[in-house]
N, C-alpha and C. Protein backbone atom coordinates (compact mmCIF):
# COMPACT_ATOMS: atom_id res chain seq x y z
N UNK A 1 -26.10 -12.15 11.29
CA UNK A 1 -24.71 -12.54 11.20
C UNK A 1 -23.82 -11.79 12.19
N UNK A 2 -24.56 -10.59 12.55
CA UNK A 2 -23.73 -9.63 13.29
C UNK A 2 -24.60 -9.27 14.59
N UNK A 3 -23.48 -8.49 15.32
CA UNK A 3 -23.86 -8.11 16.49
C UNK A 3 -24.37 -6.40 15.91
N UNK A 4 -23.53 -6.18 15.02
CA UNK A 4 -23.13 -4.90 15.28
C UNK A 4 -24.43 -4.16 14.82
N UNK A 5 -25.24 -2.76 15.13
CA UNK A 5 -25.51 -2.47 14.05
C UNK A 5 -25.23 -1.42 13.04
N UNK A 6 -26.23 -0.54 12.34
CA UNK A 6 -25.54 0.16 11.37
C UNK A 6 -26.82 1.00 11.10
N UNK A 7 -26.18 2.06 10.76
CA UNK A 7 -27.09 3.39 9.99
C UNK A 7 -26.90 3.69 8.53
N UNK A 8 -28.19 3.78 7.84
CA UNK A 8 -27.73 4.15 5.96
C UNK A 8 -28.90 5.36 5.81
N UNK A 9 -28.35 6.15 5.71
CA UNK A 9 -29.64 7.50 5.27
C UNK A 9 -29.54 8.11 3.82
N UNK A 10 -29.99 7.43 3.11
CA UNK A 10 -30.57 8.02 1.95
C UNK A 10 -31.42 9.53 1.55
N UNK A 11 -30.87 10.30 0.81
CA UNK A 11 -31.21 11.85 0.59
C UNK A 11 -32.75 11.18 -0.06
N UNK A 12 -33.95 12.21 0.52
CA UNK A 12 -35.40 11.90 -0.21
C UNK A 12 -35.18 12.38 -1.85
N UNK A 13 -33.82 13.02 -2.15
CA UNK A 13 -33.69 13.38 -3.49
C UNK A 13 -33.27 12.26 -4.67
N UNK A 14 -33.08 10.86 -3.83
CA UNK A 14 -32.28 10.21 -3.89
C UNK A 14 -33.11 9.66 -5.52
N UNK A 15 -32.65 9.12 -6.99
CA UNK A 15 -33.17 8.81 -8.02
C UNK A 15 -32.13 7.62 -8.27
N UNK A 16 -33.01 6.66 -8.85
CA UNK A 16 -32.58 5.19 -9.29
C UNK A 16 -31.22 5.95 -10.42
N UNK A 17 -31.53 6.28 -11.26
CA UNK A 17 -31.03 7.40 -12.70
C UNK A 17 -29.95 7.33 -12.12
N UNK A 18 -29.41 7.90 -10.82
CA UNK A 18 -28.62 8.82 -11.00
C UNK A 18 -27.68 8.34 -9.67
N UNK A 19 -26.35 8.51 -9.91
CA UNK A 19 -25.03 7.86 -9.45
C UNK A 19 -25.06 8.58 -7.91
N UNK A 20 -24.70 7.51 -6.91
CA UNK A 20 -24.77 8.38 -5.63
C UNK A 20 -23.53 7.82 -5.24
N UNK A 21 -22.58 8.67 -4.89
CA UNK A 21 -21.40 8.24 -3.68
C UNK A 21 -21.80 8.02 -2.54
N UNK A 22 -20.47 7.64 -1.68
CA UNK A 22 -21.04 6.97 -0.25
C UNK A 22 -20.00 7.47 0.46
N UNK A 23 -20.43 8.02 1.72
CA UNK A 23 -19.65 8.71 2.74
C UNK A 23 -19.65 7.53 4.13
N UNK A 24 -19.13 6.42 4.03
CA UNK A 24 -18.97 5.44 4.79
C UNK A 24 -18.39 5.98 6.35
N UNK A 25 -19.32 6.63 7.68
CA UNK A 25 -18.60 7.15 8.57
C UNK A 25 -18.50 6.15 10.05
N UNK A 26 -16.85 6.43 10.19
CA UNK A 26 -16.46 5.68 11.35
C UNK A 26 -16.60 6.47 12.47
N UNK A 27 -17.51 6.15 13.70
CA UNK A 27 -17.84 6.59 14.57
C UNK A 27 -16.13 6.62 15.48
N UNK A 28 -16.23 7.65 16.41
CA UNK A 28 -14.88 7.78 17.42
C UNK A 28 -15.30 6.62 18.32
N UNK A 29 -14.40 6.60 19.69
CA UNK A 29 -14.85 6.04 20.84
C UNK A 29 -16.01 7.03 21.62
N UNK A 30 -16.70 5.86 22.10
CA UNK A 30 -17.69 6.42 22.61
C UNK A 30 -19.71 6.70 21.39
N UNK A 31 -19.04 6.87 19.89
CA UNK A 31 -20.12 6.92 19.14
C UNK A 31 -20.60 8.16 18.88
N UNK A 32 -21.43 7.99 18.48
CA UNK A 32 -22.49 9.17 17.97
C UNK A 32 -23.80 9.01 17.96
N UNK A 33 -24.72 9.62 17.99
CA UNK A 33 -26.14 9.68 17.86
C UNK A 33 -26.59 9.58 16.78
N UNK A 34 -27.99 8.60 16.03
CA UNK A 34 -27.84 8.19 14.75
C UNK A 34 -28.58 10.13 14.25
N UNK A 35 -29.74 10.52 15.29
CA UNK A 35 -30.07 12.01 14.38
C UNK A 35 -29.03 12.85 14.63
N UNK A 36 -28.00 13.29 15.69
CA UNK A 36 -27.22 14.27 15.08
C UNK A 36 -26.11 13.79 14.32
N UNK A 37 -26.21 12.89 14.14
CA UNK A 37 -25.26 12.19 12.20
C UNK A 37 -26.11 12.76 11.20
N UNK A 38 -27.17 12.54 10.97
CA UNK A 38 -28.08 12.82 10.07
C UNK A 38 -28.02 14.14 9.97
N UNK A 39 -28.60 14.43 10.80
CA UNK A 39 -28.70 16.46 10.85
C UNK A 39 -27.42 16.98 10.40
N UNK A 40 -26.20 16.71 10.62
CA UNK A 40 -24.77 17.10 10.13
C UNK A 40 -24.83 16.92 8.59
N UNK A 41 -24.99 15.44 8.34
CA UNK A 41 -24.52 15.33 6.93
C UNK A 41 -26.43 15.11 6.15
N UNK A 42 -27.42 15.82 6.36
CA UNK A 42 -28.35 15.66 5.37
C UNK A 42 -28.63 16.92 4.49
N UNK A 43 -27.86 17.56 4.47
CA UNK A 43 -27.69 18.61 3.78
C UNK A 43 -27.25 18.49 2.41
N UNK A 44 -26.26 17.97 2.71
CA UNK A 44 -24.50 17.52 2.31
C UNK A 44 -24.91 16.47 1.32
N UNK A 45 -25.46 15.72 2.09
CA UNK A 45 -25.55 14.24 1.10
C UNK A 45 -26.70 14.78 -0.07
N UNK A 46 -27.72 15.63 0.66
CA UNK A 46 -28.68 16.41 -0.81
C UNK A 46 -28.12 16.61 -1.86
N UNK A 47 -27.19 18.12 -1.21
CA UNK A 47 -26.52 18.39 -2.39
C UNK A 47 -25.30 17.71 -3.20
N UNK A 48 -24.88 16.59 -3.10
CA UNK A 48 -24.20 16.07 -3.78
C UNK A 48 -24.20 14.68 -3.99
N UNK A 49 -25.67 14.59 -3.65
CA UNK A 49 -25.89 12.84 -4.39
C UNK A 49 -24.68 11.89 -3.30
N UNK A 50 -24.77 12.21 -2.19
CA UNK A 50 -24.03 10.99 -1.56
C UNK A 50 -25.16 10.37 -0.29
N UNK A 51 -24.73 9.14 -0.57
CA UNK A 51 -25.45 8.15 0.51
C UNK A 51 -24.46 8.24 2.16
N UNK A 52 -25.20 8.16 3.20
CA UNK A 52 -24.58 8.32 4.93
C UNK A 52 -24.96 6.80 5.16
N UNK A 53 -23.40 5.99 5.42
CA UNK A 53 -23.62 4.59 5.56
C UNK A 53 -22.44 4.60 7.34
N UNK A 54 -23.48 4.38 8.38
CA UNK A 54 -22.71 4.69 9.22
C UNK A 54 -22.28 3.36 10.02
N UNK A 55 -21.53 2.07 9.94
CA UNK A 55 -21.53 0.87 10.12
C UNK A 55 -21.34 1.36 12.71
N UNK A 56 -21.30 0.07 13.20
CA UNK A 56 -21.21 0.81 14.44
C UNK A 56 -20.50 -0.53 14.99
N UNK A 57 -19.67 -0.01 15.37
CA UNK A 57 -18.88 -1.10 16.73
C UNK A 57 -19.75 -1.77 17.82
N UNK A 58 -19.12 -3.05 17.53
CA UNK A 58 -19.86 -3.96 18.90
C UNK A 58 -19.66 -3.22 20.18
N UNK A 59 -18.68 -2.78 20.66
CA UNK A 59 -18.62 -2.05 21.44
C UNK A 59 -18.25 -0.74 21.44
N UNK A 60 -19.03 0.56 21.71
CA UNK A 60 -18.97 2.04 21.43
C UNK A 60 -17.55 2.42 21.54
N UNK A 61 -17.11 1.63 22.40
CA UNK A 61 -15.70 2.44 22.70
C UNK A 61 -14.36 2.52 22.21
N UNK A 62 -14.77 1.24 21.52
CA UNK A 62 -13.31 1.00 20.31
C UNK A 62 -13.82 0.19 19.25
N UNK A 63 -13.30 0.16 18.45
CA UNK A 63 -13.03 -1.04 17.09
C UNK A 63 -12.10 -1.97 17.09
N UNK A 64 -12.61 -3.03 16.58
CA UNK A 64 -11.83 -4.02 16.42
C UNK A 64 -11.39 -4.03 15.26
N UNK A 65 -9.85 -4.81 14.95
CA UNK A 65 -9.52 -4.63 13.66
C UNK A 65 -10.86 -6.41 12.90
N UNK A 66 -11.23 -7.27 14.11
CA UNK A 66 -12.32 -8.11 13.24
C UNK A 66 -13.43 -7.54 13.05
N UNK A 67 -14.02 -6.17 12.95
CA UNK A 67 -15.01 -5.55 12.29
C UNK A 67 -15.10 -5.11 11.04
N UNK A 68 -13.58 -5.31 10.35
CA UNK A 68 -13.32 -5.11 8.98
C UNK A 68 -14.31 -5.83 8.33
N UNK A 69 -14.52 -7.38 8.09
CA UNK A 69 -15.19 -7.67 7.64
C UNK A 69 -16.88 -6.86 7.73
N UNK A 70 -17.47 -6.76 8.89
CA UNK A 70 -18.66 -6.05 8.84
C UNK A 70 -18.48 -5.36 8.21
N UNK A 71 -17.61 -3.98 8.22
CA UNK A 71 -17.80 -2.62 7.26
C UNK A 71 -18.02 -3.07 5.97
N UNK A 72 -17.00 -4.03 5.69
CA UNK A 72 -16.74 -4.36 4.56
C UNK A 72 -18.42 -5.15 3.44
N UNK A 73 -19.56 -5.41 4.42
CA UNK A 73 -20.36 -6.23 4.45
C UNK A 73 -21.29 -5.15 4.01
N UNK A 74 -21.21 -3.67 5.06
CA UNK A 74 -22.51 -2.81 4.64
C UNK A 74 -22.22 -2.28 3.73
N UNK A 75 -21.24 -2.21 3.05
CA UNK A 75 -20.75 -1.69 1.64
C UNK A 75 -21.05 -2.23 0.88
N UNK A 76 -20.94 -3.50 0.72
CA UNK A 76 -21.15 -4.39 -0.09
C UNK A 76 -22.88 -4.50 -0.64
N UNK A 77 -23.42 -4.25 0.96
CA UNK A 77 -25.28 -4.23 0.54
C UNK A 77 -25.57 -3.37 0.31
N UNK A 78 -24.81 -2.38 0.33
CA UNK A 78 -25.48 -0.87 -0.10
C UNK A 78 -25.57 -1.03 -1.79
N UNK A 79 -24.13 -1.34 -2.25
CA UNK A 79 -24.37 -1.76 -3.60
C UNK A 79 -25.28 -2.13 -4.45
N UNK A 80 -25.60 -3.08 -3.58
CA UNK A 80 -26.38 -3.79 -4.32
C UNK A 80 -27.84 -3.39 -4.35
N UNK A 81 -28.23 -2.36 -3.59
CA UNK A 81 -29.46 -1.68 -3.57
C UNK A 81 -29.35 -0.53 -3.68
N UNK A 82 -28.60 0.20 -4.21
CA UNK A 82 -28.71 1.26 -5.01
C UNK A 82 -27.30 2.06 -6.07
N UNK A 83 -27.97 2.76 -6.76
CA UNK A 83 -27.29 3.23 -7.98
C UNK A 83 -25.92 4.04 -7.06
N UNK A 84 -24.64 3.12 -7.24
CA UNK A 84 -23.33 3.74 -6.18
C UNK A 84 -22.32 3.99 -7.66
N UNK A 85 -21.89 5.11 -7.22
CA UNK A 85 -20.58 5.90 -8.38
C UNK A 85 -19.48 5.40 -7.65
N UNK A 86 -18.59 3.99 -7.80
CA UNK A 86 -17.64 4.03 -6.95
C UNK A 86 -16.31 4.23 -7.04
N UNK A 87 -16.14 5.69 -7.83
CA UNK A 87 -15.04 6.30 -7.96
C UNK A 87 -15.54 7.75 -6.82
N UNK A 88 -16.55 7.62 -6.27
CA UNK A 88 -16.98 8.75 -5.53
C UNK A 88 -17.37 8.18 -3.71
N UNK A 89 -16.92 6.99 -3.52
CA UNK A 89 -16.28 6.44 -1.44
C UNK A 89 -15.53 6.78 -1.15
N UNK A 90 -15.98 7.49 0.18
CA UNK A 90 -15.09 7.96 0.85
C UNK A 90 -15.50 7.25 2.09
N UNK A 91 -13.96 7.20 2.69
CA UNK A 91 -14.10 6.25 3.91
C UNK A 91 -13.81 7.11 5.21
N UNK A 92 -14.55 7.81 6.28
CA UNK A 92 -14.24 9.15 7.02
C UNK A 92 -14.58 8.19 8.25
N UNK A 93 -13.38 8.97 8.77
CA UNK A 93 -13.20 8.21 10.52
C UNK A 93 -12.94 9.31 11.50
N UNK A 94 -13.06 9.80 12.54
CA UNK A 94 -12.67 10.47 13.52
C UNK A 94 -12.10 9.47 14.68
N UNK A 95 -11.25 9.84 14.87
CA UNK A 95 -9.98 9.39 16.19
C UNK A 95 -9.69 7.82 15.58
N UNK A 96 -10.80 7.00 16.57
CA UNK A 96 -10.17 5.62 16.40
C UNK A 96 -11.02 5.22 14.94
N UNK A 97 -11.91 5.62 14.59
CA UNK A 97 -12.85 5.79 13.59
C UNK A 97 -11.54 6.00 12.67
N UNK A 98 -11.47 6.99 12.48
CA UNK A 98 -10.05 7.19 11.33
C UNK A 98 -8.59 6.25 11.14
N UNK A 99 -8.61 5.33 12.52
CA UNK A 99 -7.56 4.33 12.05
C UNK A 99 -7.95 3.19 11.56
N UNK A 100 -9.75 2.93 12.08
CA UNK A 100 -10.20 2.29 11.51
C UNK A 100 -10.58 2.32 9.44
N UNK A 101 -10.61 3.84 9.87
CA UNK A 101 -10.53 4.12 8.33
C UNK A 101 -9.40 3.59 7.49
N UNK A 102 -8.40 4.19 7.78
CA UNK A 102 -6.88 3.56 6.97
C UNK A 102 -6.92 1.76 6.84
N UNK A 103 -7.35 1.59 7.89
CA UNK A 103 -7.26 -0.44 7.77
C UNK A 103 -8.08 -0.33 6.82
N UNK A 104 -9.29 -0.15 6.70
CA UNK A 104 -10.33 -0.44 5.53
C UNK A 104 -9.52 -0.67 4.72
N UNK A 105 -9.41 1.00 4.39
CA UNK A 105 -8.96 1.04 2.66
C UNK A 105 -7.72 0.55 2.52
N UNK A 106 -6.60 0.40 3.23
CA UNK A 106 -5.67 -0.66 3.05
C UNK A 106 -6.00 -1.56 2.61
N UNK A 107 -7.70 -2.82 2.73
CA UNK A 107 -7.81 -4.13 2.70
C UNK A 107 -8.42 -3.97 1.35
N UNK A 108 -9.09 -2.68 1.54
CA UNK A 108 -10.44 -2.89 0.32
C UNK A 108 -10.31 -1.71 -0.74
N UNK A 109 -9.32 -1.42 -1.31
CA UNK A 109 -8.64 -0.83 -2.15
C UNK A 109 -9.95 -0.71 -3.32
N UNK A 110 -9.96 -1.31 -3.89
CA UNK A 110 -11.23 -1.45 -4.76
C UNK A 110 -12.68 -0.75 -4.47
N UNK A 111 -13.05 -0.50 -2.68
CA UNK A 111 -13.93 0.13 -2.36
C UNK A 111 -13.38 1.54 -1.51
N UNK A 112 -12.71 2.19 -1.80
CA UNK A 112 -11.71 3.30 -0.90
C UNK A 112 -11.53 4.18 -1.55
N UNK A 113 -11.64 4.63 -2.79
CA UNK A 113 -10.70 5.65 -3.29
C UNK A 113 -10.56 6.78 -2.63
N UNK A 114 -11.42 7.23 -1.58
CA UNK A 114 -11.36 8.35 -0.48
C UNK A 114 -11.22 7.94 0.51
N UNK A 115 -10.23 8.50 1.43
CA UNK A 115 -9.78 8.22 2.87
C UNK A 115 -9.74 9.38 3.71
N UNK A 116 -10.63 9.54 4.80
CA UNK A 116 -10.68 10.55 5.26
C UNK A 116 -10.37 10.49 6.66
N UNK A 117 -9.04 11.36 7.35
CA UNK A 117 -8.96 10.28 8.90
C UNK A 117 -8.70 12.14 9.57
N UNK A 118 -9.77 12.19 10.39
CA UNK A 118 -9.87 12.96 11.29
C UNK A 118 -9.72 13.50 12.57
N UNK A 119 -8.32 13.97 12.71
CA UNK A 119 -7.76 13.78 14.27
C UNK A 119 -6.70 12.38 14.65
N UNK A 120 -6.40 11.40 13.30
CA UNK A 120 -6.06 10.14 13.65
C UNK A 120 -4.41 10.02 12.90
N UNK A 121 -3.60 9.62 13.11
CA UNK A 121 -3.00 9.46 12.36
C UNK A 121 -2.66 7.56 12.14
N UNK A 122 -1.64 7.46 11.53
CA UNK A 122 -1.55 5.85 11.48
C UNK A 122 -1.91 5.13 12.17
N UNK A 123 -2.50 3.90 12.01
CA UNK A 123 -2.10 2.88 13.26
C UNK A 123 -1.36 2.22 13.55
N UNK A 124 -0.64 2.44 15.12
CA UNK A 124 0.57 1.21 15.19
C UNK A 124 0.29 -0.23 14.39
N UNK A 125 1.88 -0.31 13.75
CA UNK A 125 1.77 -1.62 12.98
C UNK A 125 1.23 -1.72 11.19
N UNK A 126 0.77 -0.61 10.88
CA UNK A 126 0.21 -0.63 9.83
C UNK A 126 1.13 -0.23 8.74
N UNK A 127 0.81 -0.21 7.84
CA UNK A 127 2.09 0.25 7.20
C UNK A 127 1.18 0.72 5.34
N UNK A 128 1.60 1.94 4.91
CA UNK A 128 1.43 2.22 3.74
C UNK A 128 1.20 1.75 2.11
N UNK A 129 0.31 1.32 1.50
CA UNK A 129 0.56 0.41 0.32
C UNK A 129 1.18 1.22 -0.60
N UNK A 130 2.00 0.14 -1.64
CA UNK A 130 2.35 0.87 -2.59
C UNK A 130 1.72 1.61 -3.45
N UNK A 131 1.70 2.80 -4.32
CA UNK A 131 0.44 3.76 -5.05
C UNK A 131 0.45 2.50 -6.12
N UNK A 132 -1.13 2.40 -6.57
CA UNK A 132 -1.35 1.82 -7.58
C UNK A 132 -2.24 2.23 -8.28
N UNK A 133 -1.64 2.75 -10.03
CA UNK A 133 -2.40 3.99 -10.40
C UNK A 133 -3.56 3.00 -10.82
N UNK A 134 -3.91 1.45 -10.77
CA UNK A 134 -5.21 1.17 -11.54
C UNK A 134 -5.95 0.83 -10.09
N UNK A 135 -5.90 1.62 -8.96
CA UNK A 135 -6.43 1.50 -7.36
C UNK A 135 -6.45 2.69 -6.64
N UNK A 136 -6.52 4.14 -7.53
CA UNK A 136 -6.59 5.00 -7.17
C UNK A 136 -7.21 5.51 -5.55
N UNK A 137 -6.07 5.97 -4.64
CA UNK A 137 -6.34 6.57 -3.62
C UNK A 137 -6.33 7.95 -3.53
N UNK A 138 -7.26 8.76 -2.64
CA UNK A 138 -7.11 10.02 -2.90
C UNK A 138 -6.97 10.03 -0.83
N UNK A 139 -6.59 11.05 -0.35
CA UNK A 139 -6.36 11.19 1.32
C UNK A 139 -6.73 12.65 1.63
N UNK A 140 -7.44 12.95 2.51
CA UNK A 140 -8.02 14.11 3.33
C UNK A 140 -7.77 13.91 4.83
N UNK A 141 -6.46 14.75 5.44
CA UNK A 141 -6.73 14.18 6.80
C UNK A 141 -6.86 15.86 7.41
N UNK A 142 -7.44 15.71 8.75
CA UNK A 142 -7.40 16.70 9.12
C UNK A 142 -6.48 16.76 10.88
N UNK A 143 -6.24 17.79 11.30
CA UNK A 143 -5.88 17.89 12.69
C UNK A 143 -5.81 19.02 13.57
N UNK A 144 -5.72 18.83 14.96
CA UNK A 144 -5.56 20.07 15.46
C UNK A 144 -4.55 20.39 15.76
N UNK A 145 -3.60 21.12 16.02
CA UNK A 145 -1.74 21.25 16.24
C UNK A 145 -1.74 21.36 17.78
N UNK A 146 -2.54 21.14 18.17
CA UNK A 146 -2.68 21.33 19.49
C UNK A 146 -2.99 19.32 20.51
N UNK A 147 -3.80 18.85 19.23
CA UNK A 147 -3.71 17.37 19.58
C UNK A 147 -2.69 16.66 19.96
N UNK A 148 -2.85 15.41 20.68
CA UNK A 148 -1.65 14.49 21.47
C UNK A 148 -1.23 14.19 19.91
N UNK A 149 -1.94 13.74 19.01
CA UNK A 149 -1.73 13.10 18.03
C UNK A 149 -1.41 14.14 17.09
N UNK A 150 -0.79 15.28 16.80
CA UNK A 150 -0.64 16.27 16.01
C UNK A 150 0.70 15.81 15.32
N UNK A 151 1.63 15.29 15.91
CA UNK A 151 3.17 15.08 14.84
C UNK A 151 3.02 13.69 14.26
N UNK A 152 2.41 12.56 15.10
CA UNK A 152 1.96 11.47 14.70
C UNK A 152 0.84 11.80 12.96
N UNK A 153 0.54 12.11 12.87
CA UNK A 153 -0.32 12.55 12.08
C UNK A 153 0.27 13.61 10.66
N UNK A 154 1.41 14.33 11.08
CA UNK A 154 2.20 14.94 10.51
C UNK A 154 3.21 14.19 9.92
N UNK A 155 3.42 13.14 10.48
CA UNK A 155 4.13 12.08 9.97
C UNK A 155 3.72 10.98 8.80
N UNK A 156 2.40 10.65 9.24
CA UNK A 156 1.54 10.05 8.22
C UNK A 156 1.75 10.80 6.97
N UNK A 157 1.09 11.95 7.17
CA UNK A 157 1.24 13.02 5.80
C UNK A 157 2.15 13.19 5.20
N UNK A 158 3.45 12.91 5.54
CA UNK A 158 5.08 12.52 4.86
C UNK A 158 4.81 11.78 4.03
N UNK A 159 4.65 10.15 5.26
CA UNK A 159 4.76 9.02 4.79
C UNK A 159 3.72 9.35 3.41
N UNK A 160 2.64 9.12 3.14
CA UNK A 160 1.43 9.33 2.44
C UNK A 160 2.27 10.19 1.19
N UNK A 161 2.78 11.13 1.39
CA UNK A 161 3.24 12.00 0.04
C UNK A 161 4.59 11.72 -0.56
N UNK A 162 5.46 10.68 0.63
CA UNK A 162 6.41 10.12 -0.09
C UNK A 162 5.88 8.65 -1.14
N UNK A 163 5.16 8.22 -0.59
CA UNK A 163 4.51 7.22 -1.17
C UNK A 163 3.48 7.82 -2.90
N UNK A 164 3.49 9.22 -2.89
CA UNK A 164 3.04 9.66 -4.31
C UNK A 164 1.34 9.58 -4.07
N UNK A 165 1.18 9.48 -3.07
CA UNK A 165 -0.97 9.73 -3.15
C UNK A 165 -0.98 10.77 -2.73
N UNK A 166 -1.83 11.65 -3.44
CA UNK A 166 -2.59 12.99 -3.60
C UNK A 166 -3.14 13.18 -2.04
N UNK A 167 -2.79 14.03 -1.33
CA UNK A 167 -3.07 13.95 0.18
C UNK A 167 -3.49 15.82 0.28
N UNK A 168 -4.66 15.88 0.71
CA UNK A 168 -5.18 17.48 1.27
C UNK A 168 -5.21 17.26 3.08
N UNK A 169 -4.29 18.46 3.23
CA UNK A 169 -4.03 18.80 4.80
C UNK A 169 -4.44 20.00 5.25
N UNK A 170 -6.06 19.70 6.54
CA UNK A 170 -6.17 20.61 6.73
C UNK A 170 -5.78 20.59 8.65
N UNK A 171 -6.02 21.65 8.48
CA UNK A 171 -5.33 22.08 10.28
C UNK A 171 -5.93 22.93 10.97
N UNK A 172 -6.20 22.85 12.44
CA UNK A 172 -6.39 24.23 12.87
C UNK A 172 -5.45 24.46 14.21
N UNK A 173 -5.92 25.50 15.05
CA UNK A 173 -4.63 25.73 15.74
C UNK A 173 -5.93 25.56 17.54
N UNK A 174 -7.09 25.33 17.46
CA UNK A 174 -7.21 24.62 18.94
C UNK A 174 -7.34 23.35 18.93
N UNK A 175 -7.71 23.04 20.07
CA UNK A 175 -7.61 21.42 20.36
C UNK A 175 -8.67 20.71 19.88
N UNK A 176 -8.35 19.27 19.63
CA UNK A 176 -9.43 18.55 18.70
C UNK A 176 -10.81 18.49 19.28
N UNK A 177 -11.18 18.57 17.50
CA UNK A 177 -12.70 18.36 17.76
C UNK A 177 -13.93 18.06 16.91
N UNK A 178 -15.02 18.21 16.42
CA UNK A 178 -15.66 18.02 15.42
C UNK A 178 -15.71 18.39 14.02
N UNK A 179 -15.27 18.26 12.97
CA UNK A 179 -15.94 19.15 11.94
C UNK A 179 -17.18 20.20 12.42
N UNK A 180 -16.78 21.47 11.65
CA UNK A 180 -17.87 22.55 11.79
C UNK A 180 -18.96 22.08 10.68
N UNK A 181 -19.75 22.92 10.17
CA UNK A 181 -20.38 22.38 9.26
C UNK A 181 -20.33 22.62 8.25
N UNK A 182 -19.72 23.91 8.27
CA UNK A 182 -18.59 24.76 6.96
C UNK A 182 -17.58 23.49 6.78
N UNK A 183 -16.71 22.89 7.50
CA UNK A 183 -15.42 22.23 6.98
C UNK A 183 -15.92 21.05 6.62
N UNK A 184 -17.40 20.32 6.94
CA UNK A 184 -18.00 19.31 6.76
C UNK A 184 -18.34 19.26 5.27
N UNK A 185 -19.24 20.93 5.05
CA UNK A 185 -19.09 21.02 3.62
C UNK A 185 -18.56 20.46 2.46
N UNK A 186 -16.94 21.07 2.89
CA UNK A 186 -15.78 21.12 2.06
C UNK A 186 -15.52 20.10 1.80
N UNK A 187 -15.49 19.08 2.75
CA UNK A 187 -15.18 17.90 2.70
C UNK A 187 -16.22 16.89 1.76
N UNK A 188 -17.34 16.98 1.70
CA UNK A 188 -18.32 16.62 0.67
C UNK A 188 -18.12 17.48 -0.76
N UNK A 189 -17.55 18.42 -0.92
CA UNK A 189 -17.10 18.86 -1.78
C UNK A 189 -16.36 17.77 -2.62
N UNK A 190 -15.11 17.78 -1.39
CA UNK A 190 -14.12 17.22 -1.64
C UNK A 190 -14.31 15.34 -2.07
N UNK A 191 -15.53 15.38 -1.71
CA UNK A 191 -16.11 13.06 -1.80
C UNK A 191 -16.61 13.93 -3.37
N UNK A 192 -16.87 14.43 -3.80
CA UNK A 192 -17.65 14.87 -5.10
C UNK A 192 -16.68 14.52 -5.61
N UNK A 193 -15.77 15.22 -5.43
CA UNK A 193 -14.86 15.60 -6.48
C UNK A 193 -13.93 14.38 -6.99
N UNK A 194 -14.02 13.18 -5.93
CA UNK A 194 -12.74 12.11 -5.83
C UNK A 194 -12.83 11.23 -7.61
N UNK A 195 -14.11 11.68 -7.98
CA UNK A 195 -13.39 11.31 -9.66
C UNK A 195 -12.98 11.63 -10.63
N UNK A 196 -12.28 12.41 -10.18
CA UNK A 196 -11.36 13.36 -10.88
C UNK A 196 -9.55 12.91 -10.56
N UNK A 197 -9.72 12.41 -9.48
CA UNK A 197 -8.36 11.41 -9.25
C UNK A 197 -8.27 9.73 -10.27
């Protein structure tokens, strides 16, 4: 049906029994490598029962906002083949990956309750939904203060907390760049934790 393709890495810990979240990751421009994705988050996904569903742009270098539907597609099959907690998706994007993130969960509210936009802030044109406590959103963005996109992004985080969703801001002070593997951690911490919102 698609051009595109896609990466899903399942922890070998992985049990029918037992509830796995999904760390749905939006590649930047340009992409990623499917083993150093893996090697980053197979730790991560061990220890906390989450599935690495990495969908990939027809073309490496950007996203289209008509790839919604695809994402929207490997989510959907992941479901259906294995035991998913879906008060525990998180939707994690870096740069254009992360505005791609916000469109998601804007569309697919029902599959989003985690939004994770890394280095990204809004996308032109997009605009904030109203909080809806039976559509629970939870928001993790991160940035560097040193990024083009650092007040853009600071702005989001307004918008986002005037709007009443639970938003964690983290920051650092050089110029953008990857999650470490410490802040990668935290952040799987943090997909654990999203049912508790």
């Amino acid at each position: 049906e698609s051009a595109n393709g896609c990466l899903a890495f399942v922890p070998e810990s992985y049990r029918s029994d037992v509830p796995h979240g999904i760390v749905l990751w939006l590649h930047p421009a340009g992409g990623v490598r499917d083993d150093e994705l893996i090697a980053a988050w197979k730790a991560h996904c061990a220890k906390f029962d989450l599935i690495l569903l990495a969908p990939k742009s027809g073309d490496a270098s950007r996203w289209q906002r008509t790839e919604l539907e695809f994402i929207r597609k490997t989510v959907d099959e992941l479901i259906t083949k294995y035991n998913i907690d879906r008060r525990r998706i998180a939707v994690v994007g870096q740069e254009g990956g992360g505005a791609m993130a916000y469109l998601f969960a804007f569309a697919n509210r029902d599959l989003s309750p985690g939004i994770v936009a890394i280095d990204a802030p809004l996308p032109n044109g997009a605009s904030i939904p109203a909080n809806d406590p039976m559509l629970r959103q939870a928001y993790y963005l991160t940035h560097a203060k040193k990024s083009a996109a650092s007040k853009a992004i600071e702005a989001t985080v307004k918008q986002l907390r005037s709007a009443k969703y639970p938003v964690t801001e983290k920051n650092w002070d050089d110029a953008a760049r990857p999650l470490t593997d410490e802040e990668r951690a935290e952040l799987a911490r943090w997909v654990d934790s999203l049912d508790r919102f």
